[in-house]
Protein backbone atom coordinates (compact mmCIF):
# COMPACT_ATOMS: atom_id res chain seq x y z
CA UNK A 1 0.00 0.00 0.00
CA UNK A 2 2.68 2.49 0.94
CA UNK A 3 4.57 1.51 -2.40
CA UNK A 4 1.76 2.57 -4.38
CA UNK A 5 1.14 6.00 -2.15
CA UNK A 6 4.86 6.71 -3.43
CA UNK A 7 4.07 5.44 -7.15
CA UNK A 8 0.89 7.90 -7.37
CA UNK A 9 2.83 10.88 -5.53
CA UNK A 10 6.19 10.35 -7.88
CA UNK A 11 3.41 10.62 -10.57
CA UNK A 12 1.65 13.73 -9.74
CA UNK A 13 4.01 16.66 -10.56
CA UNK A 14 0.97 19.12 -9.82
CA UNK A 15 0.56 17.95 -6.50
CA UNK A 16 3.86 18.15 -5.34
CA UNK A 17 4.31 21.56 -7.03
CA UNK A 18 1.42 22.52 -5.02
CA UNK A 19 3.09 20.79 -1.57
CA UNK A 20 5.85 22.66 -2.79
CA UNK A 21 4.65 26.36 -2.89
CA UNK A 22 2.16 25.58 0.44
CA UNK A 23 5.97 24.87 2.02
CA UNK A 24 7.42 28.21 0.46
CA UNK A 25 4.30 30.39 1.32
CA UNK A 26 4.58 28.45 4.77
CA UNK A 27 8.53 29.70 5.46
CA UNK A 28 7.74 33.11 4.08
CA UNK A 29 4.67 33.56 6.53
CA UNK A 30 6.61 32.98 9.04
CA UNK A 31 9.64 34.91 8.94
CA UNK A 32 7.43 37.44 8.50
CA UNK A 33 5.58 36.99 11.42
CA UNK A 34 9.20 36.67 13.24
CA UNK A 35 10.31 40.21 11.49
CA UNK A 36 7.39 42.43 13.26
CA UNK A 37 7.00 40.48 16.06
CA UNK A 38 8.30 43.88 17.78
CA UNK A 39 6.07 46.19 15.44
CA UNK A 40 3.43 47.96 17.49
CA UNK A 41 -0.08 46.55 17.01
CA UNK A 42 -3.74 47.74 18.04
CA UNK A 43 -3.74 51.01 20.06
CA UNK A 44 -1.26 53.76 18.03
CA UNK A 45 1.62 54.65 19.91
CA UNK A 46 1.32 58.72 20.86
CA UNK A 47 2.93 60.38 17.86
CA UNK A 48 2.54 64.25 17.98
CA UNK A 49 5.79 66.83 17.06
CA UNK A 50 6.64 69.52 14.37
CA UNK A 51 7.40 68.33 11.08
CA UNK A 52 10.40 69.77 9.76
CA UNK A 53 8.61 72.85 7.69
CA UNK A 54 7.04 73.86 10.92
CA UNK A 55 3.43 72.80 11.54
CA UNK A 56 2.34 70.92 14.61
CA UNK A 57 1.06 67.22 14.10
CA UNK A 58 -0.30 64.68 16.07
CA UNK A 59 -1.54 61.71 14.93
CA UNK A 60 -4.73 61.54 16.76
CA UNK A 61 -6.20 64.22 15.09
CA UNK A 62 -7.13 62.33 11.33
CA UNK A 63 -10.30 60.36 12.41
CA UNK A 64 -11.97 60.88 8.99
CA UNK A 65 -9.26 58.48 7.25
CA UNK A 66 -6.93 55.98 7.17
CA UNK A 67 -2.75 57.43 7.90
CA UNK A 68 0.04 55.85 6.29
CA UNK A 69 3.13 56.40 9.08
CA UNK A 70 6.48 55.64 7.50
CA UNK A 71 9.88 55.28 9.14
CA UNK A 72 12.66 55.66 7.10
CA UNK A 73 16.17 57.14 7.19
CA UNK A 74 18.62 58.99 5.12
CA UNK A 75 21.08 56.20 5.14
CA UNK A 76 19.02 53.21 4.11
CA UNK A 77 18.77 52.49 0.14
CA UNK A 78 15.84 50.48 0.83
CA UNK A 79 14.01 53.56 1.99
CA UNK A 80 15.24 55.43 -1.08
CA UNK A 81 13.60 52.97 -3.51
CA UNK A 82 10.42 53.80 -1.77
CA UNK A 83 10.90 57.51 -1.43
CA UNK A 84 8.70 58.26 -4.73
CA UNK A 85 5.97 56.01 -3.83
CA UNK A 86 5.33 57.49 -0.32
CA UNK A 87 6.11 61.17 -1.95
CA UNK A 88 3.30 60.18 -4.46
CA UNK A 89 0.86 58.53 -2.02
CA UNK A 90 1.14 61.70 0.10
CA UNK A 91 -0.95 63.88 -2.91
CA UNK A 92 -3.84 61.37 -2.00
CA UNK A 93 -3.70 60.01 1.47
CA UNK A 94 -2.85 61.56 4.81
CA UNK A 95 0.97 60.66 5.61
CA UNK A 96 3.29 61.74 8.04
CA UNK A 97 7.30 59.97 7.84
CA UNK A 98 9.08 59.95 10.68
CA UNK A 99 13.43 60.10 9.63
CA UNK A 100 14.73 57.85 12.36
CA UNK A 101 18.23 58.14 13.53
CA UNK A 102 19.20 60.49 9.93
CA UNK A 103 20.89 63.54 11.32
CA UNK A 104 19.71 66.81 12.56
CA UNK A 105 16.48 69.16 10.99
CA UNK A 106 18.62 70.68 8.85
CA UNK A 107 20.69 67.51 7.48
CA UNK A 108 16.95 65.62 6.64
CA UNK A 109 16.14 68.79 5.12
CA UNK A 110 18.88 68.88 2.53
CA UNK A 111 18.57 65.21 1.85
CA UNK A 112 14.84 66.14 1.06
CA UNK A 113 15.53 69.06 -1.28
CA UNK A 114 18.55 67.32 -2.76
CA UNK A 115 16.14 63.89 -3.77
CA UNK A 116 13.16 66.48 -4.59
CA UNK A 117 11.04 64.89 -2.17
CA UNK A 118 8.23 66.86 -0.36
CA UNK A 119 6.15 64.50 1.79
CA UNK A 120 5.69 66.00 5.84
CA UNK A 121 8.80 64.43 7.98
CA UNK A 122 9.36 64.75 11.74
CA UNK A 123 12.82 64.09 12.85
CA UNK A 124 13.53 61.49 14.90
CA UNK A 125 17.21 61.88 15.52
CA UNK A 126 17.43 59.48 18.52
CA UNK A 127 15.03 57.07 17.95
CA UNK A 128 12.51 57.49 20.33
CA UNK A 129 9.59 57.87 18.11
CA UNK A 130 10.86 54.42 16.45
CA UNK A 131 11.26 53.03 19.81
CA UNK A 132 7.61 53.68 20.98
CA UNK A 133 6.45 51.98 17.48
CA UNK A 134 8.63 48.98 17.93
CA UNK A 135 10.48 49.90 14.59
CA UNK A 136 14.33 48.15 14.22
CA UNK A 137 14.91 48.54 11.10
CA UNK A 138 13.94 50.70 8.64
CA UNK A 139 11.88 51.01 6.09
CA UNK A 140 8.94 50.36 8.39
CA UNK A 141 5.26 50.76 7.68
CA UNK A 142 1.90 51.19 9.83
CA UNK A 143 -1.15 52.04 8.53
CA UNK A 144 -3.75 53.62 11.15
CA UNK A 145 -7.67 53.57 10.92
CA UNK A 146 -10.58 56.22 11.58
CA UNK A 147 -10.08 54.34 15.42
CA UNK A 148 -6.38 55.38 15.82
CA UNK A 149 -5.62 51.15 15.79
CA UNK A 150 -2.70 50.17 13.51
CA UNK A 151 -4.28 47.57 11.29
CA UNK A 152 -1.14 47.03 8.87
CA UNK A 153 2.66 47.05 9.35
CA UNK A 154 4.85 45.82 7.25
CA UNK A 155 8.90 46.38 7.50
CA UNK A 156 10.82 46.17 4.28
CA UNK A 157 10.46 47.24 0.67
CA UNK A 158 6.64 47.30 0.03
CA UNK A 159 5.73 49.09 -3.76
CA UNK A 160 3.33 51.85 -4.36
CA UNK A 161 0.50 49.97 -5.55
CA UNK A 162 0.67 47.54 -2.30
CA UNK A 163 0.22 50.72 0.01
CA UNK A 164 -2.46 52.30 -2.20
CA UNK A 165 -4.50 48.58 -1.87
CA UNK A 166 -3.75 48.41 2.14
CA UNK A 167 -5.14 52.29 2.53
CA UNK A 168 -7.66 50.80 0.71
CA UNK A 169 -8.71 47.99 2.22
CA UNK A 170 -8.02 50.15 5.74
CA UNK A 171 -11.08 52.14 4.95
C-alpha cells in the first residue's frame, strides 16, 4: 500500500508543485511573522511633534481616514527605492514619515531638497519615536484607521501599488 502511495505521488508533478509552494508560502509567513514580532499593534503609539517645515502634528487628530506612518532614514537604500511612492501617495492620502536616527532638521532637510522629495517628515534623531512603534529597522510601515488602531505594518520594501490597496482595504 505504501509503495503505491509513493508510485501515485512520484506521478503527480501538480501535486507536489502545489506541496511545494504551500511549504514556500509556509517559510515566508513565518519569517514574517518573526520580522514584526516587535512592530506595534492595536492602540497607536502617541505620535505628535513639528514636522520639519514647521506645523504641529499629532496623529490623533485624522479620524476621517486611514494614515500611512512611514519610518525611514537617510542612510538606508531600501528607503530610497520607496521615497517616490510614499512622496506620491502623500498627494492622495494623509501621511506623516518619521526620519529615524538620519541627522539633525537641517541635514533631513537637505537630503529632502537634494532627492526632490516633499512628503511632511518629523525628525527622529534618537530614535525614540521608532522606539515607541517597535520599529528596528527601517523602512517600516503602519497604517492607522478612523479608530487610531494600527491595522497594517509591514517592515521592508513594500511598492506603491501595495500601500495604495492596504489604505484601501483600511477604509
Amino acid at each position: 500500500m505504501l509503495s503505491r502511495l509513493r508510485q501515485w505521488w512520484r506521478g503527480h508533478r501538480l501535486w507536489r508543485g502545489l506541496v511545494e509552494l504551500l511549504l514556500i508560502m509556509g517559510v515566508f509567513l513565518a519569517l514574517r511573522a518573526w520580522l514584526q514580532q516587535d512592530m506595534a499593534s492595536g492602540p497607536v503609539p502617541m505620535l505628535a511633534g513639528t514636522t520639519l517645515d514647521g506645523r504641529a502634528f499629532d496623529l490623533r487628530r485624522y479620524p476621517e481616514r486611514p494614515v500611512l506612518v512611514h519610518f525611514w532614514a537617510t542612510w538606508c537604500r531600501i528607503c530610497a527605492l520607496e521615497q517616490d511612492s510614499i512622496d506620491a501617495i502623500a498627494r492622495d492620502w494623509p501621511v506623516i514619515t518619521v526620519a529615524m536616527q538620519s541627522g539633525s532638521a537641517a541635514d533631513v532637510q537637505q537630503y529632502l531638497r537634494e532627492a526632490g522629495l516633499d512628503f511632511p517628515v518629523i525628525n527622529d534623531p534618537d530614535g525614540t519615536l521608532a522606539r515607541r512603534f517597535g520599529v528596528q529597522a527601517v523602512p517600516a510601515t503602519f497604517i492607522v484607521d478612523e479608530r487610531n488602531r494600527i491595522v497594517i505594518r509591514e517592515r521592508g520594501f513594500t511598492s506603491e501599488a501595495g500601500l495604495r490597496f492596504r489604505l484601501w482595504l483600511a477604509r
